[in-house]
C-alpha atoms as a PDB file:
ATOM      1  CA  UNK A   1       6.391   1.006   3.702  1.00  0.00           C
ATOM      2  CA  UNK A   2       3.431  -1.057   2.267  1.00  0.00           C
ATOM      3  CA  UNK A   3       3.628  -4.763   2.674  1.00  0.00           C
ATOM      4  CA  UNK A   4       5.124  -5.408  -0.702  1.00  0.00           C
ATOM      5  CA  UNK A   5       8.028  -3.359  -0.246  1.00  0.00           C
ATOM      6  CA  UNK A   6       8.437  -5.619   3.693  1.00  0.00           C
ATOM      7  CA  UNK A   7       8.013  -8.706   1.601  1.00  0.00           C
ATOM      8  CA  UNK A   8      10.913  -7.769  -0.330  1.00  0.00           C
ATOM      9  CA  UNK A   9      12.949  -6.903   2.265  1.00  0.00           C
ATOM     10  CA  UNK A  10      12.650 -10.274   3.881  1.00  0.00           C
ATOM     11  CA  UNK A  11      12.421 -12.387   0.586  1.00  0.00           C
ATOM     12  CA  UNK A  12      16.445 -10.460  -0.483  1.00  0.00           C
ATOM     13  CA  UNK A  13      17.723 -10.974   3.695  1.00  0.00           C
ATOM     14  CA  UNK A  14      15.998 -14.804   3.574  1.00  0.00           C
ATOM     15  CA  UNK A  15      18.412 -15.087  -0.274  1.00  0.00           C
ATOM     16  CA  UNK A  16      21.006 -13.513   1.973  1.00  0.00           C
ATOM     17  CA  UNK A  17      20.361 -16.789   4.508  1.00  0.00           C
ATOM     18  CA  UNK A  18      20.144 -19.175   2.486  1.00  0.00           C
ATOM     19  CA  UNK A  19      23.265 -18.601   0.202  1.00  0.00           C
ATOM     20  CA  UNK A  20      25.731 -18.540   3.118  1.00  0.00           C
ATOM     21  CA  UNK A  21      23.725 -21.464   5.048  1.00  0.00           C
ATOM     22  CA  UNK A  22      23.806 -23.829   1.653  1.00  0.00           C
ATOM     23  CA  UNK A  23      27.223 -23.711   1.634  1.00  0.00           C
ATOM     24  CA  UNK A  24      27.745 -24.649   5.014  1.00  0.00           C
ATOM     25  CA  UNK A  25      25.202 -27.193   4.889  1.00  0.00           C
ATOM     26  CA  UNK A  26      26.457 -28.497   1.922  1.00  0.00           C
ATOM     27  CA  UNK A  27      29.920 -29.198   3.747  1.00  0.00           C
ATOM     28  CA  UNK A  28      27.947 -30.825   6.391  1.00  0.00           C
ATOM     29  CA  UNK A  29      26.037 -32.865   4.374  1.00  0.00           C
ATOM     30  CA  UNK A  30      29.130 -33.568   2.274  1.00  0.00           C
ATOM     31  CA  UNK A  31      30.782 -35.571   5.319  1.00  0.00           C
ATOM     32  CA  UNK A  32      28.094 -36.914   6.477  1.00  0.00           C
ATOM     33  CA  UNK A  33      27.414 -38.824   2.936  1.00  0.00           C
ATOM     34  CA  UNK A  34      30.642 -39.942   2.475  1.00  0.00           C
ATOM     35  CA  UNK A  35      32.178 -40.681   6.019  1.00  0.00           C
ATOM     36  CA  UNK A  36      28.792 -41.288   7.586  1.00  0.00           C
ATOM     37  CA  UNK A  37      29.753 -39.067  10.796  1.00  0.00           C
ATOM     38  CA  UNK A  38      27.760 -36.572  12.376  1.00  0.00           C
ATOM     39  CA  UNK A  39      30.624 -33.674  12.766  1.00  0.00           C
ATOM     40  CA  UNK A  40      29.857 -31.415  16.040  1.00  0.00           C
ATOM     41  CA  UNK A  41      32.385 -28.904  15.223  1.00  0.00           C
ATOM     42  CA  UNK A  42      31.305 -28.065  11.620  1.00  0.00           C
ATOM     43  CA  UNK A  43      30.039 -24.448  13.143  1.00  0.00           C
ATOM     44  CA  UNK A  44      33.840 -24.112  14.747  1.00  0.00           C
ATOM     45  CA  UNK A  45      35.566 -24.418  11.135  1.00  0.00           C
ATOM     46  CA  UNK A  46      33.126 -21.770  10.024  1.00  0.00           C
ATOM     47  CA  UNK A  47      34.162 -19.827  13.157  1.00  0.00           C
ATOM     48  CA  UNK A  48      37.933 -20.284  11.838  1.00  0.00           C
ATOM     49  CA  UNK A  49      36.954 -18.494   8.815  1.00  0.00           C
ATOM     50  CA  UNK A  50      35.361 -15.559  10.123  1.00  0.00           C
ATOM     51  CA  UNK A  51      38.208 -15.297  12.493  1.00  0.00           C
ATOM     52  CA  UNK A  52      40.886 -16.494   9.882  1.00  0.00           C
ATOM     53  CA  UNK A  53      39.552 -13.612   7.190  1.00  0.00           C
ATOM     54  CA  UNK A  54      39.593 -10.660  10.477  1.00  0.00           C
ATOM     55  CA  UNK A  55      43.572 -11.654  10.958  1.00  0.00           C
ATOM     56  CA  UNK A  56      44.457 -11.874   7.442  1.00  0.00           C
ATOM     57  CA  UNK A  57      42.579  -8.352   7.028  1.00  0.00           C
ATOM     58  CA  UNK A  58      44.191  -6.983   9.400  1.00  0.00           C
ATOM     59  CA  UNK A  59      47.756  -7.751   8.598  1.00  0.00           C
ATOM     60  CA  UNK A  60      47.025  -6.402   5.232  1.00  0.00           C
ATOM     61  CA  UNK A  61      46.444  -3.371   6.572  1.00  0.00           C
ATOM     62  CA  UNK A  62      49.608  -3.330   8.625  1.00  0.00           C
ATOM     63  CA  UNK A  63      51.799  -4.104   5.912  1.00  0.00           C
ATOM     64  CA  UNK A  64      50.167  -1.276   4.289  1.00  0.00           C
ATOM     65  CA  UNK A  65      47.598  -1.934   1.917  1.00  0.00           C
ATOM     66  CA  UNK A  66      44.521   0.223   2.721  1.00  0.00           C
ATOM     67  CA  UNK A  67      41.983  -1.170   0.287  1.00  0.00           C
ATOM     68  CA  UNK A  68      39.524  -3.335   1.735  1.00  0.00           C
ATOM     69  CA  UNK A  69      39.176  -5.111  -1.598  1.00  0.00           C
ATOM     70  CA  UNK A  70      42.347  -6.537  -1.631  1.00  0.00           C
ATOM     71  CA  UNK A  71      42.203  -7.429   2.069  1.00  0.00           C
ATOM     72  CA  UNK A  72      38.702  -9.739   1.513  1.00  0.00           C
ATOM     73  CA  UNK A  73      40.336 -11.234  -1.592  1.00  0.00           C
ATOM     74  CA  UNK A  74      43.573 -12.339   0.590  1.00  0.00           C
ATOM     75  CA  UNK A  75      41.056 -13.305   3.350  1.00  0.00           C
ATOM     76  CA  UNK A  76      38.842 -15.075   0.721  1.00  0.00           C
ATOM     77  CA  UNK A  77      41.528 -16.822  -0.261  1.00  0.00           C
ATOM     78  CA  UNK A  78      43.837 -17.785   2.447  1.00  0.00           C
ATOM     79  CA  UNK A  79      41.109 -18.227   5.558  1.00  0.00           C
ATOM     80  CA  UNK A  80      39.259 -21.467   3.811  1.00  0.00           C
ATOM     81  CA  UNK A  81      43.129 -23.351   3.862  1.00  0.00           C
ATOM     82  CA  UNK A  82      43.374 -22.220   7.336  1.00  0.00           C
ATOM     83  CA  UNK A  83      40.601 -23.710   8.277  1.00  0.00           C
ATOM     84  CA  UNK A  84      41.064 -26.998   6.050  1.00  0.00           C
ATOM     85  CA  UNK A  85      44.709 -27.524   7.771  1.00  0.00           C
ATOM     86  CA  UNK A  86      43.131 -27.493  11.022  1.00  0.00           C
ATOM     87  CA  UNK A  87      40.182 -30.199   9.916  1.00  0.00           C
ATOM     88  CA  UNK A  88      42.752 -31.784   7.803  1.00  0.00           C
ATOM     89  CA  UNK A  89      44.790 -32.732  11.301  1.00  0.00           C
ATOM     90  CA  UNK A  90      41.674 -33.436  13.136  1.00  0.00           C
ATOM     91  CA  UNK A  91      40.942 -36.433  10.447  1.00  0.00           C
ATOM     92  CA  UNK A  92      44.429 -37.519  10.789  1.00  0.00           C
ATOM     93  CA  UNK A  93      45.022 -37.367  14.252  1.00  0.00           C
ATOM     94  CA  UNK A  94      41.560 -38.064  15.789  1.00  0.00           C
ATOM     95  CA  UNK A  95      39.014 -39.281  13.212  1.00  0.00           C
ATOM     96  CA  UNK A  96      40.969 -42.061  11.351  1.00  0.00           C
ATOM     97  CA  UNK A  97      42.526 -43.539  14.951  1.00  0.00           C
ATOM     98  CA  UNK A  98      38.888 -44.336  15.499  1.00  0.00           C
ATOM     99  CA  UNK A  99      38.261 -45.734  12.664  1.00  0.00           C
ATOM    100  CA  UNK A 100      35.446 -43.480  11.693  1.00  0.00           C
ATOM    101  CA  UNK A 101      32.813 -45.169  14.441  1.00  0.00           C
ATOM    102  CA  UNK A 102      29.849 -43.164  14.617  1.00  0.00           C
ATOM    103  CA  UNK A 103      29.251 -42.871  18.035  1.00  0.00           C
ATOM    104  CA  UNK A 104      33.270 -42.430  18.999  1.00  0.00           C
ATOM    105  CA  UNK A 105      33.609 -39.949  16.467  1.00  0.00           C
ATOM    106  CA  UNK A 106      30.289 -37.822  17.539  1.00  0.00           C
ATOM    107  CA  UNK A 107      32.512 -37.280  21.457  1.00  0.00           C
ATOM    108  CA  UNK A 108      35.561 -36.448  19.427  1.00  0.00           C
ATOM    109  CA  UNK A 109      34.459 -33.631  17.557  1.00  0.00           C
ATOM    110  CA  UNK A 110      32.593 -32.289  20.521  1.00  0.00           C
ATOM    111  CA  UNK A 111      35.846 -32.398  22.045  1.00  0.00           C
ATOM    112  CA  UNK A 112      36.848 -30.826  18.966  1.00  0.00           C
ATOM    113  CA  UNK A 113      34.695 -28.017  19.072  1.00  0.00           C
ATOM    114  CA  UNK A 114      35.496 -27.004  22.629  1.00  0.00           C
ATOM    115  CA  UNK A 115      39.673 -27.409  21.922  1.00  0.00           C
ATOM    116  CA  UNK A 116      38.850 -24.812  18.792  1.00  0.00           C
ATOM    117  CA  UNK A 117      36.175 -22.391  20.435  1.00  0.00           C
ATOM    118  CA  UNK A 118      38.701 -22.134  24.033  1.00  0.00           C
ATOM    119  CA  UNK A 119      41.908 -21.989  21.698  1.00  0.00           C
ATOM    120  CA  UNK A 120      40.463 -18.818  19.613  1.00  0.00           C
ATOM    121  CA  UNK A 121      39.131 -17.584  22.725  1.00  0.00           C
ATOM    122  CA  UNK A 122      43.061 -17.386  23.833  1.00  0.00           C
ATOM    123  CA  UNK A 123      44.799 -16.058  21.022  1.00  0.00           C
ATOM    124  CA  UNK A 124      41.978 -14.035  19.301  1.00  0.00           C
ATOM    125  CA  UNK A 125      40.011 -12.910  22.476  1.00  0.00           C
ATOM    126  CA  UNK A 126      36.571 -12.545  23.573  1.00  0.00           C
ATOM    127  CA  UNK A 127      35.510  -9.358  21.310  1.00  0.00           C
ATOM    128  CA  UNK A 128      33.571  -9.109  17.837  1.00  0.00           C
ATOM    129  CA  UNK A 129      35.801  -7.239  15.265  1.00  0.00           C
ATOM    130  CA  UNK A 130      34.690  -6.550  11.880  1.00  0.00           C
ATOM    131  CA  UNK A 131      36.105  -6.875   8.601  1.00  0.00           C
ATOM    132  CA  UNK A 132      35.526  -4.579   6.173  1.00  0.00           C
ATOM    133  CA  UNK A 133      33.549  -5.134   2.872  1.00  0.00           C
ATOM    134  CA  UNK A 134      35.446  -5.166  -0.660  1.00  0.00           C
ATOM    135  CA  UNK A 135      33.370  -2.476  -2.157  1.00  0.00           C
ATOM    136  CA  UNK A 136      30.631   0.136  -0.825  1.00  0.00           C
ATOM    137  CA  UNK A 137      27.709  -0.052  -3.152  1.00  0.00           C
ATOM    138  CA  UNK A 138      24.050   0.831  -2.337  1.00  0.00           C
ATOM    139  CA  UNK A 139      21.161  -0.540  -4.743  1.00  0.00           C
ATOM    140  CA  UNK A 140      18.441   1.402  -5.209  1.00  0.00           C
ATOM    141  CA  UNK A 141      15.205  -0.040  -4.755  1.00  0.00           C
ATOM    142  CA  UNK A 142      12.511   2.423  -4.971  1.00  0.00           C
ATOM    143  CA  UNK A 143      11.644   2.000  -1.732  1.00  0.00           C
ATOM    144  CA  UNK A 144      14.484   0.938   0.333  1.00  0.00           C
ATOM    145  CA  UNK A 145      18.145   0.665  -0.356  1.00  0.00           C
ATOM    146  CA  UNK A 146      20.185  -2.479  -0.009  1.00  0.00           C
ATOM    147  CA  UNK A 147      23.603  -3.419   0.627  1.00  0.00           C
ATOM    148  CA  UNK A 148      25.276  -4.527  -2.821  1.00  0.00           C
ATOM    149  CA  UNK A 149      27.469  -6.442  -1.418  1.00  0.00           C
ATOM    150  CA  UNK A 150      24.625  -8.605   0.076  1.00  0.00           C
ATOM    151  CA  UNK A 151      23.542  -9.377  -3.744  1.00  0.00           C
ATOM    152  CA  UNK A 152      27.191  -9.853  -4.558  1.00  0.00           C
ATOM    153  CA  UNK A 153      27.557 -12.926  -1.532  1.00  0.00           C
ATOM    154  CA  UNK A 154      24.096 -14.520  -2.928  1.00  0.00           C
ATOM    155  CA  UNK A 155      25.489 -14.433  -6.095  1.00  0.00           C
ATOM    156  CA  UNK A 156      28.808 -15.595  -5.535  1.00  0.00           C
ATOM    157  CA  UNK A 157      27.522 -18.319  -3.469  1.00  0.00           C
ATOM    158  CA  UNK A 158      25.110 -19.279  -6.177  1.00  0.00           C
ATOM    159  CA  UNK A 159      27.875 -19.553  -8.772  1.00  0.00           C
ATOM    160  CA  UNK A 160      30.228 -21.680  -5.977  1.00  0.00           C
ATOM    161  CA  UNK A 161      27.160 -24.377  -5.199  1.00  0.00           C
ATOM    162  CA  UNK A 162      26.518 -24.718  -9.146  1.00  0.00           C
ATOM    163  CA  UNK A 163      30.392 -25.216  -9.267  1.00  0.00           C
ATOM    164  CA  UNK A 164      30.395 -27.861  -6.873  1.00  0.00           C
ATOM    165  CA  UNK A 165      27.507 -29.602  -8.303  1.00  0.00           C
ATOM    166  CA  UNK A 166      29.628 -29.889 -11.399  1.00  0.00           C
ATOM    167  CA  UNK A 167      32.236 -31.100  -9.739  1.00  0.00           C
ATOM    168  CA  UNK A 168      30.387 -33.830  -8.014  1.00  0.00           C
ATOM    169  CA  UNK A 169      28.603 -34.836 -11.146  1.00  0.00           C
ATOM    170  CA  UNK A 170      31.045 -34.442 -14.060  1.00  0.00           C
ATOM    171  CA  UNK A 171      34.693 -34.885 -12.663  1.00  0.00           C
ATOM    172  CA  UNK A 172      36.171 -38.187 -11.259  1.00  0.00           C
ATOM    173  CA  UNK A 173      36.884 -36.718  -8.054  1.00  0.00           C
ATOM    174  CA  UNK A 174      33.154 -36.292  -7.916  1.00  0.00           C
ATOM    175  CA  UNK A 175      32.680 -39.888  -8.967  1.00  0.00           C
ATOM    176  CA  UNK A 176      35.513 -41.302  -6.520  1.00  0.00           C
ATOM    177  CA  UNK A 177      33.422 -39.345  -3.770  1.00  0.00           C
ATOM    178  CA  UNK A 178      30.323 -40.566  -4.838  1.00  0.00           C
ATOM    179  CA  UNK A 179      31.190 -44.257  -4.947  1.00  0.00           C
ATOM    180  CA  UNK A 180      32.714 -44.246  -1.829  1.00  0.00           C
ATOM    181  CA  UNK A 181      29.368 -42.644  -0.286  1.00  0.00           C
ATOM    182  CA  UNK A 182      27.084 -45.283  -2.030  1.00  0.00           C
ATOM    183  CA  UNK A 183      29.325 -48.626  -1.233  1.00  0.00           C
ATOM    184  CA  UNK A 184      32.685 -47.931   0.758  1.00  0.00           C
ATOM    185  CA  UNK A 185      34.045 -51.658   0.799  1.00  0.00           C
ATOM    186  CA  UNK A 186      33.068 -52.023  -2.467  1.00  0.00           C
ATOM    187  CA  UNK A 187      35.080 -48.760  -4.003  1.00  0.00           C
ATOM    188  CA  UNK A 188      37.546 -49.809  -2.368  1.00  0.00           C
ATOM    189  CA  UNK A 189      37.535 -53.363  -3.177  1.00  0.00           C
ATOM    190  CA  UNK A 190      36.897 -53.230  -7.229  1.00  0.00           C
ATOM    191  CA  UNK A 191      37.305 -49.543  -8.061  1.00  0.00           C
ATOM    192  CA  UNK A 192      40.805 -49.630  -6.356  1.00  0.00           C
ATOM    193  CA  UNK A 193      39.835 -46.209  -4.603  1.00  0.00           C
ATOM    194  CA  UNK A 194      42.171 -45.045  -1.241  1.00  0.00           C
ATOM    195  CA  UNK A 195      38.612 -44.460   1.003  1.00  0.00           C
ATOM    196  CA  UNK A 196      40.728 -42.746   3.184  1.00  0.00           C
ATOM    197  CA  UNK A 197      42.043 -40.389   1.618  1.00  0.00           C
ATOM    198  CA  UNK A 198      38.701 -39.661   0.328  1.00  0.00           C
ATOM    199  CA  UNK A 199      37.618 -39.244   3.894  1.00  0.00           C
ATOM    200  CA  UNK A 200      40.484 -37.146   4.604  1.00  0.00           C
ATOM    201  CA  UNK A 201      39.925 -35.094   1.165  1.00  0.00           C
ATOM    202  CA  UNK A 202      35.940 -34.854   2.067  1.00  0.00           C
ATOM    203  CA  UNK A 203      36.181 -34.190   5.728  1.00  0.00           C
ATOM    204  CA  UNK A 204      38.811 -30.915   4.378  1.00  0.00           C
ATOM    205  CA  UNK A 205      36.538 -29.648   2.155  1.00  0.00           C
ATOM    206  CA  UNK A 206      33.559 -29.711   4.325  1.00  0.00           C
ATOM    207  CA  UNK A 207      35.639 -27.534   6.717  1.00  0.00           C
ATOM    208  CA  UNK A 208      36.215 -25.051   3.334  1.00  0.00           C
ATOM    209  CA  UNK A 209      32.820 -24.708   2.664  1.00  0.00           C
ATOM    210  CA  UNK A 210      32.249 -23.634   6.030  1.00  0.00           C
ATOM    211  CA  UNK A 211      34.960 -21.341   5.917  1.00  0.00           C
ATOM    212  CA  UNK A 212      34.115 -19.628   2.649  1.00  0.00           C
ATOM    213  CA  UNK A 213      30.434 -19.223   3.688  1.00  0.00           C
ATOM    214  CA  UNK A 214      32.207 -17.501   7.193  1.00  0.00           C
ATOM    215  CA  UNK A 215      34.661 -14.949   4.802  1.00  0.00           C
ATOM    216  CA  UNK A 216      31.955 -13.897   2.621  1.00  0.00           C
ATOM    217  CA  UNK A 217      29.120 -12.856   5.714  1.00  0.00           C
ATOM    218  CA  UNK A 218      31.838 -11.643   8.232  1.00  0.00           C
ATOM    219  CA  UNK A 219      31.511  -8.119   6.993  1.00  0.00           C
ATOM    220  CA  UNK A 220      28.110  -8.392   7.537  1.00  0.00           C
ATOM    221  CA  UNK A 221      28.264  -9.722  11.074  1.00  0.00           C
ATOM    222  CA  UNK A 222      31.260  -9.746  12.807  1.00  0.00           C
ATOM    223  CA  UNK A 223      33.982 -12.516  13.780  1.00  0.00           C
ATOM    224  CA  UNK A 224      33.331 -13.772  17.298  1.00  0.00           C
ATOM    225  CA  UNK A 225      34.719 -17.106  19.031  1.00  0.00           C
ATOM    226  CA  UNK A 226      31.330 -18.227  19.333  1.00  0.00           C
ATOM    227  CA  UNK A 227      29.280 -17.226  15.857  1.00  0.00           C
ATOM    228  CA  UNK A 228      29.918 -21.070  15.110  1.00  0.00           C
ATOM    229  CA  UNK A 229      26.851 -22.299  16.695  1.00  0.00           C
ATOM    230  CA  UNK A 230      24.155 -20.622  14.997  1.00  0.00           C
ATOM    231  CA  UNK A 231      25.356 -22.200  11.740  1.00  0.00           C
ATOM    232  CA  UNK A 232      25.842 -25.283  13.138  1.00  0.00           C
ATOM    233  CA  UNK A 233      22.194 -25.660  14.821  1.00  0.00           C
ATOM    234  CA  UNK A 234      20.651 -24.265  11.383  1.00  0.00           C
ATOM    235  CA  UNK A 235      22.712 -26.601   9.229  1.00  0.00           C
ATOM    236  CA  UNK A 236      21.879 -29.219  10.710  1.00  0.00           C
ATOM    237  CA  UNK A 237      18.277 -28.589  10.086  1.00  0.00           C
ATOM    238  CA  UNK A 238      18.830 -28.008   6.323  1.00  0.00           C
ATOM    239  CA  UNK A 239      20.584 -31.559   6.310  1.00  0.00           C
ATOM    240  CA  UNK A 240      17.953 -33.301   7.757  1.00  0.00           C
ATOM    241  CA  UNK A 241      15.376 -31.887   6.215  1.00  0.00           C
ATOM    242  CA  UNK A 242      16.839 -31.812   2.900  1.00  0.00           C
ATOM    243  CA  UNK A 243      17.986 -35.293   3.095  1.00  0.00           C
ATOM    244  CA  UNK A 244      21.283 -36.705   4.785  1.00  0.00           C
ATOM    245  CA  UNK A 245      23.816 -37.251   1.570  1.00  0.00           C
ATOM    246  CA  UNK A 246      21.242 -35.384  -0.271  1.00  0.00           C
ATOM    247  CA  UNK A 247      23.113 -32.589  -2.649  1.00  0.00           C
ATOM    248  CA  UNK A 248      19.464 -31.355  -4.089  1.00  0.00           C
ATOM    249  CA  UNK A 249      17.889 -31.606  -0.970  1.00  0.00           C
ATOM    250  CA  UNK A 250      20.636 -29.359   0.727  1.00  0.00           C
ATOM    251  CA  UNK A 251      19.945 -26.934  -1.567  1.00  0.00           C
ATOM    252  CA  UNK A 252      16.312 -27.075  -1.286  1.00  0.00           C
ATOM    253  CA  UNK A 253      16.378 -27.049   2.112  1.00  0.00           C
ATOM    254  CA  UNK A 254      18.268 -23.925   2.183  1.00  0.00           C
ATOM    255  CA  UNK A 255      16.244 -22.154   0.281  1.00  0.00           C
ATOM    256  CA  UNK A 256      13.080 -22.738   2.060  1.00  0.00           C
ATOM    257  CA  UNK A 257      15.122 -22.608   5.532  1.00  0.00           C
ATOM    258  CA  UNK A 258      16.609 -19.293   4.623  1.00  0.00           C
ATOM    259  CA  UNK A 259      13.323 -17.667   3.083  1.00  0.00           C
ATOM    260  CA  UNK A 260      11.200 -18.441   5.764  1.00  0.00           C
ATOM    261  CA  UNK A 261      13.671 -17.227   8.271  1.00  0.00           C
ATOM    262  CA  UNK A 262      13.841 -14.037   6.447  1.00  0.00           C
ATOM    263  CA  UNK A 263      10.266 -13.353   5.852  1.00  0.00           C
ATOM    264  CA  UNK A 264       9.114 -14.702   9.654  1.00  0.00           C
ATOM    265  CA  UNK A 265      12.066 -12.541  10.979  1.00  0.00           C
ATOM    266  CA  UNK A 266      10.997  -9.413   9.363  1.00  0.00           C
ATOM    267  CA  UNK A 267       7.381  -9.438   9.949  1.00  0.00           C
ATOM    268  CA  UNK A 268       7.152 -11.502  13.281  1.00  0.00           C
ATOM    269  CA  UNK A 269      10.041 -12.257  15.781  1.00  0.00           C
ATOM    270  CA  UNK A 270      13.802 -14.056  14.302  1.00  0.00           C
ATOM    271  CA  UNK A 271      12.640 -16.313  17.987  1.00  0.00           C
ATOM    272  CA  UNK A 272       9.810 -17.607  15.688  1.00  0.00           C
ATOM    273  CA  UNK A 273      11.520 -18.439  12.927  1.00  0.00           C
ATOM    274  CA  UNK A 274      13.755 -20.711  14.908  1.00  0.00           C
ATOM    275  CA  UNK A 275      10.838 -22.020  16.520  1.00  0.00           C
ATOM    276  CA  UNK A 276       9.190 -22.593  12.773  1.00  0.00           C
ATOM    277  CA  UNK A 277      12.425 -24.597  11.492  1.00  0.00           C
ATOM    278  CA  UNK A 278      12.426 -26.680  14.548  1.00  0.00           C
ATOM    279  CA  UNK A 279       8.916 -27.769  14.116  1.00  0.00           C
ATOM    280  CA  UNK A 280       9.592 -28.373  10.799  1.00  0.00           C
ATOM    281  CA  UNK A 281      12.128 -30.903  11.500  1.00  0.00           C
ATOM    282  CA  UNK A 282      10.269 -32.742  14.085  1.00  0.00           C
ATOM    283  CA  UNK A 283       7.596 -32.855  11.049  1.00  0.00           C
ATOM    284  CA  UNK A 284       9.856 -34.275   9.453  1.00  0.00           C
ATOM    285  CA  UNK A 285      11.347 -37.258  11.410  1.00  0.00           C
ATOM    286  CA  UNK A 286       7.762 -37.951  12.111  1.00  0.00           C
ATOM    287  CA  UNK A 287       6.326 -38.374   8.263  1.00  0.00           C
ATOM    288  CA  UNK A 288       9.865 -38.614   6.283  1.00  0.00           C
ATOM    289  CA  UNK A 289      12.534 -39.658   8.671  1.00  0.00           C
ATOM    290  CA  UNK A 290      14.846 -39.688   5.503  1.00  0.00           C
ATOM    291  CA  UNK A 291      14.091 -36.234   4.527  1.00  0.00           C
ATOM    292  CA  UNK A 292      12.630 -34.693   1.397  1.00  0.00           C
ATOM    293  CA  UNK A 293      14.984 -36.177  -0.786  1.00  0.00           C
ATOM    294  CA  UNK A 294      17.141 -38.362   0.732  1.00  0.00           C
ATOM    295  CA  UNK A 295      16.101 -42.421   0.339  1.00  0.00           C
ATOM    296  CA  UNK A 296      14.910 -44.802   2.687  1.00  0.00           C
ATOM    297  CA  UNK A 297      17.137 -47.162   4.146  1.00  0.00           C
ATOM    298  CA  UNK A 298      16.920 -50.485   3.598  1.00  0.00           C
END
């Protein structure tokens, strides 16, 4: 292939990246926002839903439904509550009897993260197993074919981020949120808001997101005990590049995060690409410690 047709290769697998990354960044940045705590085990929730979607799948198939379509819509579904019962506990059981303390929370969900990682690694094993996709399409491209379930996940995910965005701007669970992220004594003091069950509420659907973003590329890589820290390394760039709080600069982040990654993997080395987005965020806590969009502290 010419170089056009390469470019295009890379610029659909770096779309790929960054629709599955926003949404797990977004999660991240989601709890970070609101309960100002850096969460460790993020990339172990998204774990649960790779893992979550390969069980459900699979006892689908036992109780004997063959079609993969309805076995991703079950795992689509029922992995992301999975996962948001297990964060859900964690907030209850270890987050709020610390009161949310940064640096006491940042040791409990590294604890976290090894308790889920070694407890998967018991019951679900040490192997990679796949899950099937929900429909075998092939575009083609002229040059190349591509997977159409790969547009189907960017486009999904695009939908889902715009969906949240609404949600955070137009509803009054968005509001609640948002108040409690910009003044926490004071939502709580004149808006009459229960912060912690915001936390608990936020800290839950930051594991979903996670999840969801897990379901929808697990038949593109395979479930594996430890697939969580990938996501977890490169979401944490997008966060602080993007801004910490920062809902735009999430997004923007991903974008550029995942297209770069993409382009640099396909024509260079995917080592260089990580190598690229680290150096980007030491750029960035050099010149704009807050990140692109997020705002200076005062």
């Amino acid at each position: 292939m010419e170089f056009g047709p390469y470019l295009l290769l890379a610029t659909l697998e770096g779309l790929l990246m960054a629709a599955v990354l926003a949404l797990t960044a977004l999660g991240l940045s989601l709890v970070f926002g609101v309960l100002r705590i850096v969460n460790v085990a993020h990339g172990e929730f998204y774990m649960l839903g790779a893992v979550s979607a390969w069980w459900i799948a699979s006892l689908v198939a036992e109780i004997g439904i063959s079609s993969p379509a309805v076995a991703f819509v079950a795992a689509l579904l029922l992995a992301p509550p999975l996962a948001g019962a297990v964060a859900f506990a964690a907030e209850r059981l270890i987050l709020r009897r610390l009161d949310y303390r940064p640096e006491p929370t940042i040791v409990a969900t590294i604890g976290l993260l090894y308790m889920i990682q070694q407890g998967v690694l018991t019951l679900y094993g040490p192997d990679a197993r796949p899950v099937r996709a929900p429909f075998d399409l092939r575009l083609d491209l002229y040059w190349f074919g591509w997977s159409g379930y790969k547009l189907a996940v960017i486009v999904f995910a695009a939908v889902l981020l715009l969906v949240a965005r609404w949600v955070l701007v137009n509803t009054r669970a968005g509001l609640v949120m948002r108040a409690t992220e910009i003044d926490t004594e004071m939502a709580r003091a004149v808006g009459g808001i229960d912060t912690r069950r915001v936390y608990a509420a936020v800290f839950t659907l930051g594991a979903m997101l996670a999840a969801v973003a897990a379901v929808l590329i697990v038949p593109i890589q395979q479930a594996h005990y430890l697939m969580g820290l990938d996501p977890l390394l490169l979401s944490f760039v997008v966060v602080i590049v993007g801004g910490l709080g920062s809902l735009r600069g999430t997004l923007v982040a991903a974008l550029l995060i995942g297209l770069s990654d993409g382009i640099v993997s396909v024509f260079f080395a995917p080592t260089l690409a990580k190598i690229l987005a680290t150096l980007l965020v030491a750029l960035v806590l050099i010149f704009r410690p807050q990140g692109l969009f997020g705002e200076r502290s005062r």
